[in-house]
PDB file of N, CA and C in Angstrom:
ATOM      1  N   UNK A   1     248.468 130.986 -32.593  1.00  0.00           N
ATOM      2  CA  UNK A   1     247.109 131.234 -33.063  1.00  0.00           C
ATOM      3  C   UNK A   1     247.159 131.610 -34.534  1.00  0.00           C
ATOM      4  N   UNK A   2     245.700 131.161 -35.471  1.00  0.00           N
ATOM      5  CA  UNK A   2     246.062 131.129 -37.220  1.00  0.00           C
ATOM      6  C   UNK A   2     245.811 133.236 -36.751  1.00  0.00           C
ATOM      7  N   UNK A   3     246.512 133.253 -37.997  1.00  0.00           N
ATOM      8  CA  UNK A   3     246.014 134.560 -38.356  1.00  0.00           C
ATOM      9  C   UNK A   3     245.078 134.767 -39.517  1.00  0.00           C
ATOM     10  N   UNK A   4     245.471 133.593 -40.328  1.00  0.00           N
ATOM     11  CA  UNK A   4     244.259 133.997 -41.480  1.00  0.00           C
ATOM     12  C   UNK A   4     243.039 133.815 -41.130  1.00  0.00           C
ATOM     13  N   UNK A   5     242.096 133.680 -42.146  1.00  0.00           N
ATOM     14  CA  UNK A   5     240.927 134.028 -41.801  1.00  0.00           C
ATOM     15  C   UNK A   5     240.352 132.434 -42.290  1.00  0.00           C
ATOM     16  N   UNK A   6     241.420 132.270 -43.368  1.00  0.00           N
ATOM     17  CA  UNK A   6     240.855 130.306 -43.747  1.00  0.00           C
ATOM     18  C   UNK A   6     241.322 129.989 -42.470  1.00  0.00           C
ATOM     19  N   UNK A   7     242.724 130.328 -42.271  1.00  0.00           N
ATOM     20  CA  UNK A   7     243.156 128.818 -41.114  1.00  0.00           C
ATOM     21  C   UNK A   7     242.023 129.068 -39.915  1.00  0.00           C
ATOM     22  N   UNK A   8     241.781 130.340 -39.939  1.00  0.00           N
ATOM     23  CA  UNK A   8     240.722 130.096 -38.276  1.00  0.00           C
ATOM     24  C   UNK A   8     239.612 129.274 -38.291  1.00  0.00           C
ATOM     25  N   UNK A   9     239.068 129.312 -39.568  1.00  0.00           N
ATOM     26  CA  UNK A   9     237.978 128.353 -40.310  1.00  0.00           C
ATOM     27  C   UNK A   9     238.242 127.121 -39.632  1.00  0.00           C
ATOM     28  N   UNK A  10     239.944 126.934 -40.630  1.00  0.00           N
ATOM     29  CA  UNK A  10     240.030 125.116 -40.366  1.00  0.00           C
ATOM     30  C   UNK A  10     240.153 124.377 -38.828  1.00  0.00           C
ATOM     31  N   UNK A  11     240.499 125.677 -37.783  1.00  0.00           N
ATOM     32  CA  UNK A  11     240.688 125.220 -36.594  1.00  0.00           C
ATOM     33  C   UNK A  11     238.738 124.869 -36.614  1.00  0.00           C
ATOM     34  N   UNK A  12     238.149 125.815 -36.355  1.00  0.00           N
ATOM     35  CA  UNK A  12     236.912 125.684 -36.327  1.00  0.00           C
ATOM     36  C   UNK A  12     236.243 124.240 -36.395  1.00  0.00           C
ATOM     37  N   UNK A  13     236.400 123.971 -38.118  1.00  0.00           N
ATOM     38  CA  UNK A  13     236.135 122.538 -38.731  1.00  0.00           C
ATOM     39  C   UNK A  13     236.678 121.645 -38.395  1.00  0.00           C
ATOM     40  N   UNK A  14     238.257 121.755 -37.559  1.00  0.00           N
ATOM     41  CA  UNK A  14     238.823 120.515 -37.750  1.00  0.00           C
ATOM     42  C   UNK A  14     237.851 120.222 -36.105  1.00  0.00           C
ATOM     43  N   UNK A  15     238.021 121.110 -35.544  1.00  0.00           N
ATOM     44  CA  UNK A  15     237.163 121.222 -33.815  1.00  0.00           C
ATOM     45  C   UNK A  15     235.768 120.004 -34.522  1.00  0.00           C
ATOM     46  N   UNK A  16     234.990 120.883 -34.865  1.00  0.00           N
ATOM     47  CA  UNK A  16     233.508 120.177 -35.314  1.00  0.00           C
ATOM     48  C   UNK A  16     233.676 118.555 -35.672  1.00  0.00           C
ATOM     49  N   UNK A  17     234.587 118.057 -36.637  1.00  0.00           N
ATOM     50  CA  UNK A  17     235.362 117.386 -37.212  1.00  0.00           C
ATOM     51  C   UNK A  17     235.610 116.213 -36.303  1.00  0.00           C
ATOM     52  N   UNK A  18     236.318 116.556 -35.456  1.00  0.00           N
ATOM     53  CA  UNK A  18     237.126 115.473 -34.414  1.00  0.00           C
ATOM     54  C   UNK A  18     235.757 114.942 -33.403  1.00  0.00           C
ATOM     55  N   UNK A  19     234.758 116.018 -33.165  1.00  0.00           N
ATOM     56  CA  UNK A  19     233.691 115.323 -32.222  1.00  0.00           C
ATOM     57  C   UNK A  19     232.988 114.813 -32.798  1.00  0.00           C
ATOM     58  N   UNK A  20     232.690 114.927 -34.315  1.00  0.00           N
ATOM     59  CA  UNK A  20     231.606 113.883 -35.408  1.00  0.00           C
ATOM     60  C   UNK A  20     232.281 112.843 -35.039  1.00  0.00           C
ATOM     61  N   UNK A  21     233.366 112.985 -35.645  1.00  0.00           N
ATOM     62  CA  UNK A  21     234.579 111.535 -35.733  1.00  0.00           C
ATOM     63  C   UNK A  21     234.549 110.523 -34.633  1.00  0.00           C
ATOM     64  N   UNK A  22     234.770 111.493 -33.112  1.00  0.00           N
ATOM     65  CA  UNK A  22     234.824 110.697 -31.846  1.00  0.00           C
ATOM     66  C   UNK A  22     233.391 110.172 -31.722  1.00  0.00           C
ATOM     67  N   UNK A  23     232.565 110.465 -32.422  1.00  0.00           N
ATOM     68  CA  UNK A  23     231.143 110.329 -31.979  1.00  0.00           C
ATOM     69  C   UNK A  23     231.192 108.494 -32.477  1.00  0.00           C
ATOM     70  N   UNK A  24     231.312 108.514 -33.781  1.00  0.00           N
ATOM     71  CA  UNK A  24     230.808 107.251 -35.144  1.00  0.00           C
ATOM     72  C   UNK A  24     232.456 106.766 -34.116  1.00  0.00           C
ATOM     73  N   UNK A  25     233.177 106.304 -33.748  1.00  0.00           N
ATOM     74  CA  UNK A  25     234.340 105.818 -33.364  1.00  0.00           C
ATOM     75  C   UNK A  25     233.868 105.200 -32.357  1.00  0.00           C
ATOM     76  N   UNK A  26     233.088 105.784 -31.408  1.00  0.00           N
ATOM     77  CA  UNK A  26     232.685 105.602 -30.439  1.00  0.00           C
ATOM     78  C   UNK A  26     231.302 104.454 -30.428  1.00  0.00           C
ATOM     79  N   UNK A  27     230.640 104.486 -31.542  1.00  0.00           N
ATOM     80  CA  UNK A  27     229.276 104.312 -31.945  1.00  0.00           C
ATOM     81  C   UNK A  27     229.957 102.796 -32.410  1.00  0.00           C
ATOM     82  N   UNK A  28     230.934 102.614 -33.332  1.00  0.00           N
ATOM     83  CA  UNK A  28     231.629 101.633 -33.837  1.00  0.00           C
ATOM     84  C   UNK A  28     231.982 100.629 -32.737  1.00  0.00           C
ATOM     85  N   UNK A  29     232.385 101.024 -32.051  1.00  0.00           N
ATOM     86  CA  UNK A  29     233.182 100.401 -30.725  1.00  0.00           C
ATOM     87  C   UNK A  29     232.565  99.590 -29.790  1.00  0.00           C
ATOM     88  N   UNK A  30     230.917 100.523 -30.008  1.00  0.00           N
ATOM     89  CA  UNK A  30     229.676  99.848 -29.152  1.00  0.00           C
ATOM     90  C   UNK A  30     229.088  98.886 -29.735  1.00  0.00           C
ATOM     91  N   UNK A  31     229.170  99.040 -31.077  1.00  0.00           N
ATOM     92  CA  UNK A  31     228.467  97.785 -31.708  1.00  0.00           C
ATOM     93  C   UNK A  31     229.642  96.114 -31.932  1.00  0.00           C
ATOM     94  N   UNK A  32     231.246  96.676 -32.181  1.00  0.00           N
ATOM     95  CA  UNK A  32     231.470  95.747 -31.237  1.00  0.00           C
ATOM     96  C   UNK A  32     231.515  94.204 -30.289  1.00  0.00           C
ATOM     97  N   UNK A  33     231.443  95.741 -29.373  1.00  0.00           N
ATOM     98  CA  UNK A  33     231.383  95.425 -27.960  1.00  0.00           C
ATOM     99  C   UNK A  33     230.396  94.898 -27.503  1.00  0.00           C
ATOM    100  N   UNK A  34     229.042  95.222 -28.344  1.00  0.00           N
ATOM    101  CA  UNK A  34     227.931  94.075 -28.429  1.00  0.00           C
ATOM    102  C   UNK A  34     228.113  92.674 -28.984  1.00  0.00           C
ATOM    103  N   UNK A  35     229.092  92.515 -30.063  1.00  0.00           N
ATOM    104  CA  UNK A  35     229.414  91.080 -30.314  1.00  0.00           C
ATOM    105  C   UNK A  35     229.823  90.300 -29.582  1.00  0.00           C
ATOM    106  N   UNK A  36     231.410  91.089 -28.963  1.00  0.00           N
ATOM    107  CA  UNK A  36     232.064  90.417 -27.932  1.00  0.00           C
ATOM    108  C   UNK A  36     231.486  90.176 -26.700  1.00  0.00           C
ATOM    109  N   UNK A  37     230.818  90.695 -26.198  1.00  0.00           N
ATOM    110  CA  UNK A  37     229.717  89.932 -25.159  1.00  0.00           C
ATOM    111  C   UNK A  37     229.022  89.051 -25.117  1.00  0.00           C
ATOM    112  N   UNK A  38     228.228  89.198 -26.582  1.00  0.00           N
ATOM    113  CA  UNK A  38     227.451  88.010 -27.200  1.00  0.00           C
ATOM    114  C   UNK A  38     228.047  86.952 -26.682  1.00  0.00           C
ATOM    115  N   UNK A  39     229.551  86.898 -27.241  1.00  0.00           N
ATOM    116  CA  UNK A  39     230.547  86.176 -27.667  1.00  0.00           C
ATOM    117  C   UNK A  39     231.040  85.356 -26.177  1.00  0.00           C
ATOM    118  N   UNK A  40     231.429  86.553 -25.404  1.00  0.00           N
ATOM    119  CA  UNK A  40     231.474  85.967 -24.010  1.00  0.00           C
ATOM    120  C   UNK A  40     230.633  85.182 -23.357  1.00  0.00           C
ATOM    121  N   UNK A  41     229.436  85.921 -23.587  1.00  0.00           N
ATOM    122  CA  UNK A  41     228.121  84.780 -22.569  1.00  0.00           C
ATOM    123  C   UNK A  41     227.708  83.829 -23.575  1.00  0.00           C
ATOM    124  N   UNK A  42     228.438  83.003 -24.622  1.00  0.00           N
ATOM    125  CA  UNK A  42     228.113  82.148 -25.329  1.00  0.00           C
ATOM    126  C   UNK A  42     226.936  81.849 -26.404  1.00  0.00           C
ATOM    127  N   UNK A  43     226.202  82.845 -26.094  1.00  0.00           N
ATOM    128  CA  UNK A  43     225.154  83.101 -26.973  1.00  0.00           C
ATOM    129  C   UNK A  43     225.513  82.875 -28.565  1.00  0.00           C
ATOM    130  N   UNK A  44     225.210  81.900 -29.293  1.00  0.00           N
ATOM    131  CA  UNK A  44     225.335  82.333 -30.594  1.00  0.00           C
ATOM    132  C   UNK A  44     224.636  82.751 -31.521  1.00  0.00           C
ATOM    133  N   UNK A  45     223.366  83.105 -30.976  1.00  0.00           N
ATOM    134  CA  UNK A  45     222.198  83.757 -31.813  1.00  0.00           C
ATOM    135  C   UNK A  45     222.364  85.354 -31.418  1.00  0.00           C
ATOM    136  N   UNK A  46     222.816  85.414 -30.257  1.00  0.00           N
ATOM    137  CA  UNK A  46     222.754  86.725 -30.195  1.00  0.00           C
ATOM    138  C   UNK A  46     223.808  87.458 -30.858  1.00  0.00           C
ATOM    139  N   UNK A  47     225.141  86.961 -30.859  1.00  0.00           N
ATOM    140  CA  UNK A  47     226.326  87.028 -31.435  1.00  0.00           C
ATOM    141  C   UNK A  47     226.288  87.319 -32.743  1.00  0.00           C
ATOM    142  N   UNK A  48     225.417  86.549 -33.434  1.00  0.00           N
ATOM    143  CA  UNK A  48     225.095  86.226 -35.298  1.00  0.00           C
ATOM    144  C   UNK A  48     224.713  87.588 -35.368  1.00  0.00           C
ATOM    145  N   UNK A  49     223.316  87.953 -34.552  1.00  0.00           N
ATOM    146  CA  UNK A  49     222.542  89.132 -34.556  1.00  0.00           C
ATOM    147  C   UNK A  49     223.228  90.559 -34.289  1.00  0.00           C
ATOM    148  N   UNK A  50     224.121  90.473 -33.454  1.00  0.00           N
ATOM    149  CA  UNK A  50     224.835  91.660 -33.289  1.00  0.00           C
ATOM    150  C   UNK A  50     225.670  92.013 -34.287  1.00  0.00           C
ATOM    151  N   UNK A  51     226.382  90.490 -35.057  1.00  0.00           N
ATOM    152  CA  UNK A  51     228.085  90.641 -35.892  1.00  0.00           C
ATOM    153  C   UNK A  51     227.060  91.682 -37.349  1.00  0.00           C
ATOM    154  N   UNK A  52     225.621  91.050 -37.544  1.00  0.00           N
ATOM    155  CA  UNK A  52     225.601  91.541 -38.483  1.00  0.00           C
ATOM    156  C   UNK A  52     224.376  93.114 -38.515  1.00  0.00           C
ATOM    157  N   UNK A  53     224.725  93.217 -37.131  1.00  0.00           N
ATOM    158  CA  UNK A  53     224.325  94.775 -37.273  1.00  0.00           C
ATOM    159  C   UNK A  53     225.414  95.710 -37.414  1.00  0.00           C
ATOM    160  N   UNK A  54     226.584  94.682 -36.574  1.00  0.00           N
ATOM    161  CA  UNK A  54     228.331  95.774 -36.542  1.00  0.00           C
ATOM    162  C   UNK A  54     228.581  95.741 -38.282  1.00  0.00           C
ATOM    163  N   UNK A  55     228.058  95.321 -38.938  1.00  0.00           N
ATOM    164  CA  UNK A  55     228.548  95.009 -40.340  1.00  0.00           C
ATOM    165  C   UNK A  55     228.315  96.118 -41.222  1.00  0.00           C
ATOM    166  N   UNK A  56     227.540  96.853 -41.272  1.00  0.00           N
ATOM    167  CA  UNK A  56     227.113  98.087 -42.061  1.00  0.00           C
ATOM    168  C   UNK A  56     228.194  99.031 -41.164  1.00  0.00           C
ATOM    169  N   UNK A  57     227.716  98.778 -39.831  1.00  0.00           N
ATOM    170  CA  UNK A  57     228.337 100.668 -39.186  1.00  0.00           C
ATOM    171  C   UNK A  57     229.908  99.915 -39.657  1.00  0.00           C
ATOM    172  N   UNK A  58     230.770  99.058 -39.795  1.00  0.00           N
ATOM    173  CA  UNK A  58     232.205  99.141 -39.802  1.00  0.00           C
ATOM    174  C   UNK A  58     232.562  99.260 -41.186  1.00  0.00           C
ATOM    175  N   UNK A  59     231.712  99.593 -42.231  1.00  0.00           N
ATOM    176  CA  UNK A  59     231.418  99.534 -43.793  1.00  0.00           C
ATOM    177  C   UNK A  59     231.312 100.918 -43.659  1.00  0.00           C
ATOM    178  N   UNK A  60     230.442 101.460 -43.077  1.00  0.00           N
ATOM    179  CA  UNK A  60     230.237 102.989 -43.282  1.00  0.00           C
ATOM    180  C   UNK A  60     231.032 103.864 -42.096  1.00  0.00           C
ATOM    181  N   UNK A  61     232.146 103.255 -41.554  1.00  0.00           N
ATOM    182  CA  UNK A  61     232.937 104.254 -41.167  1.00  0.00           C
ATOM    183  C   UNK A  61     234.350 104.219 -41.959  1.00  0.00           C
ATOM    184  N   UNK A  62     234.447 102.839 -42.850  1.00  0.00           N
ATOM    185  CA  UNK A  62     235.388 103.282 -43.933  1.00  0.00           C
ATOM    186  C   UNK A  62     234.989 104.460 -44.763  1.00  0.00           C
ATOM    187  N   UNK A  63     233.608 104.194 -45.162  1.00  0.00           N
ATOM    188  CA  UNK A  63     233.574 105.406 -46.303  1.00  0.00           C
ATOM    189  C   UNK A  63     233.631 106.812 -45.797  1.00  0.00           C
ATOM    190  N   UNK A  64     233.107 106.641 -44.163  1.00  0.00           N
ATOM    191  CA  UNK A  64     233.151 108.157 -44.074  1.00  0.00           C
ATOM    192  C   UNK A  64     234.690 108.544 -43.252  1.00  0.00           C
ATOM    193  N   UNK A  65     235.798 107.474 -43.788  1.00  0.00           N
ATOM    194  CA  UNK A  65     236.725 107.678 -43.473  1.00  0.00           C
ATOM    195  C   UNK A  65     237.308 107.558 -41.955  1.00  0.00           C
ATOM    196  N   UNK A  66     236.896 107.133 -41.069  1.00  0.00           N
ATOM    197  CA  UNK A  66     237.378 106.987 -39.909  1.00  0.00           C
ATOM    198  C   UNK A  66     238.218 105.853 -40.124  1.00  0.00           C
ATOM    199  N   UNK A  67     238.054 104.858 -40.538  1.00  0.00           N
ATOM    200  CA  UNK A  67     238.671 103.490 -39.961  1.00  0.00           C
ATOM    201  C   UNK A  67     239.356 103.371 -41.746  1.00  0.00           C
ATOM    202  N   UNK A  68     240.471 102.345 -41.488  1.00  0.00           N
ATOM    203  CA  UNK A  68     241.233 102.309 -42.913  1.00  0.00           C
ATOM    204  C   UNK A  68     240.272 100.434 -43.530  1.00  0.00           C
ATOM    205  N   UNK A  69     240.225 100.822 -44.579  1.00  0.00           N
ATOM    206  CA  UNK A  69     239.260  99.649 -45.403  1.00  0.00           C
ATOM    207  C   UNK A  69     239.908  98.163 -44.571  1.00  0.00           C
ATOM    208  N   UNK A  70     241.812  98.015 -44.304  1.00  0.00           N
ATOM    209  CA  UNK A  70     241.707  96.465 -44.352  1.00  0.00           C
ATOM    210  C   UNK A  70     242.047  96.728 -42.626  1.00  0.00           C
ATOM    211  N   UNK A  71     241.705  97.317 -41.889  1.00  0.00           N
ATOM    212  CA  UNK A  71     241.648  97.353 -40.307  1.00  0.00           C
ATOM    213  C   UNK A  71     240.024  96.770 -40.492  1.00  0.00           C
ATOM    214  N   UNK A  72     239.011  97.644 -41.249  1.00  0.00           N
ATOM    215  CA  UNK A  72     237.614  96.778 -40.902  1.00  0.00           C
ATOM    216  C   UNK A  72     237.554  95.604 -41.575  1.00  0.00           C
ATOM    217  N   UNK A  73     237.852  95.536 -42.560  1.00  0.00           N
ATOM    218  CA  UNK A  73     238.227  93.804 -42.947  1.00  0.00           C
ATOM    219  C   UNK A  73     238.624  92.950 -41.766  1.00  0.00           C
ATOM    220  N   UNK A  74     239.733  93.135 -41.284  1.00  0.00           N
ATOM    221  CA  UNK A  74     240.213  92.244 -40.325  1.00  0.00           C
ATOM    222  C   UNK A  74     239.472  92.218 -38.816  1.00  0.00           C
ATOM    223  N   UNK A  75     238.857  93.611 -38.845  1.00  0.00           N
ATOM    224  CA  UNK A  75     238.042  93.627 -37.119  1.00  0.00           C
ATOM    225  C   UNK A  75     236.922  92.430 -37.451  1.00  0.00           C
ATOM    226  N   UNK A  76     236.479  92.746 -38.662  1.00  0.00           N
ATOM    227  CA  UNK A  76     234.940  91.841 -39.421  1.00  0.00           C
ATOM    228  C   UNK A  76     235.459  90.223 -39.324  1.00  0.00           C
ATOM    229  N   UNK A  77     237.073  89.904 -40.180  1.00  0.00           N
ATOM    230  CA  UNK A  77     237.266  88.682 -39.900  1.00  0.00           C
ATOM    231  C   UNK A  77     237.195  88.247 -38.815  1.00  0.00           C
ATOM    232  N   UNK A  78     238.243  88.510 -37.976  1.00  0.00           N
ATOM    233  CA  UNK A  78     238.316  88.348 -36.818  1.00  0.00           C
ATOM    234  C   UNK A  78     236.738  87.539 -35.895  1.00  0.00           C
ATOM    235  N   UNK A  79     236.025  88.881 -36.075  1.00  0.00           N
ATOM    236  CA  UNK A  79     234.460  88.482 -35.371  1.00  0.00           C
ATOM    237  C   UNK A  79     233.730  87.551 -35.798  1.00  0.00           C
ATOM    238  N   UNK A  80     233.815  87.461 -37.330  1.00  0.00           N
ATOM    239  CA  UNK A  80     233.100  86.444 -38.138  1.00  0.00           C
ATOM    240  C   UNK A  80     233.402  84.836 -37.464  1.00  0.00           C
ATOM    241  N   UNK A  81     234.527  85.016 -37.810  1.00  0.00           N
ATOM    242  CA  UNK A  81     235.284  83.840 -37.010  1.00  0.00           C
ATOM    243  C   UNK A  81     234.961  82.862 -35.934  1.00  0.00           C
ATOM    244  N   UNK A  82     234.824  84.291 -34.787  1.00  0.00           N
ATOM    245  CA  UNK A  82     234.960  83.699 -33.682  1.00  0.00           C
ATOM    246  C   UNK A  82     233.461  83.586 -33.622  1.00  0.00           C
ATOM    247  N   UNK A  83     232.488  84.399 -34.050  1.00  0.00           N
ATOM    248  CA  UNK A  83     231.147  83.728 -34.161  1.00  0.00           C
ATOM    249  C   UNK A  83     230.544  82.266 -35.042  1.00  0.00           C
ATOM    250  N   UNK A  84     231.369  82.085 -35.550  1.00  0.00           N
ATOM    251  CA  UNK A  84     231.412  80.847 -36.659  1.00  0.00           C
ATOM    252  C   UNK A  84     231.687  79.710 -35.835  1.00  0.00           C
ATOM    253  N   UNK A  85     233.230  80.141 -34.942  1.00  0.00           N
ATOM    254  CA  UNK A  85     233.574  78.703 -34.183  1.00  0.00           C
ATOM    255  C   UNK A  85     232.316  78.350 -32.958  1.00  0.00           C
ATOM    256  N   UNK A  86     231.975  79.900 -32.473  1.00  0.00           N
ATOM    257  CA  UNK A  86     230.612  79.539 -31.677  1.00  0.00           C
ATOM    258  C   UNK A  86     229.640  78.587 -31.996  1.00  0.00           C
ATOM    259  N   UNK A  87     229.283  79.093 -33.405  1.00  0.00           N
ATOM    260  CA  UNK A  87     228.003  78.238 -33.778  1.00  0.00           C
ATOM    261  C   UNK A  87     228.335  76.614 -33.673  1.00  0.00           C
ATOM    262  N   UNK A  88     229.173  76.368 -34.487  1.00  0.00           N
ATOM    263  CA  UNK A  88     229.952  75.063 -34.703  1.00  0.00           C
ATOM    264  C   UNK A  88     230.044  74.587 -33.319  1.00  0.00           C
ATOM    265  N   UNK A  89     230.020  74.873 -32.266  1.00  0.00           N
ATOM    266  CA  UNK A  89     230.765  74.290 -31.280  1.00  0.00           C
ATOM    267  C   UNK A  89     229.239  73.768 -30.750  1.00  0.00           C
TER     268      UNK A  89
END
């Protein structure tokens, strides 16, 4: 257990911290998981519509630091992609 009086703080914050975090991680994951469904039931309008709502939240969990800049690059390629070959097909 901290004894100081900062470290008890940082347990505190890092506590508060980790459930913001799990929250937007979680929030990320759902939007997604809305593509890949899209994606599954062949839909490509719905797919288009979802990739580019996941597009801001996987932008703004780099900045607020959850996710590393070229992991959302590549989750984004990745989806772009496979919604692209949808349309095309």
């Amino acid at each position: 257990m901290a004894n100081h009086a900062s470290a008890k703080k940082r347990i505190r914050r890092n506590a508060t911290r980790a459930e913001i975090n799990g929250a937007r991680r979680g929030r990320i994951r759902t939007f997604v998981k809305k593509v890949e469904l899209a994606l599954a039931a062949g839909d490509a309008k719905l797919a288009g519509e979802a990739l580019h709502a996941a597009q801001p939240e996987l932008a703004r969990s780099v900045s607020k630091g959850i996710m590393h800049k070229n992991t959302m690059a590549r989750k984004l390629s990745r989806l772009s992609a496979r919604v692209k070959a949808l349309k095309n097909s």
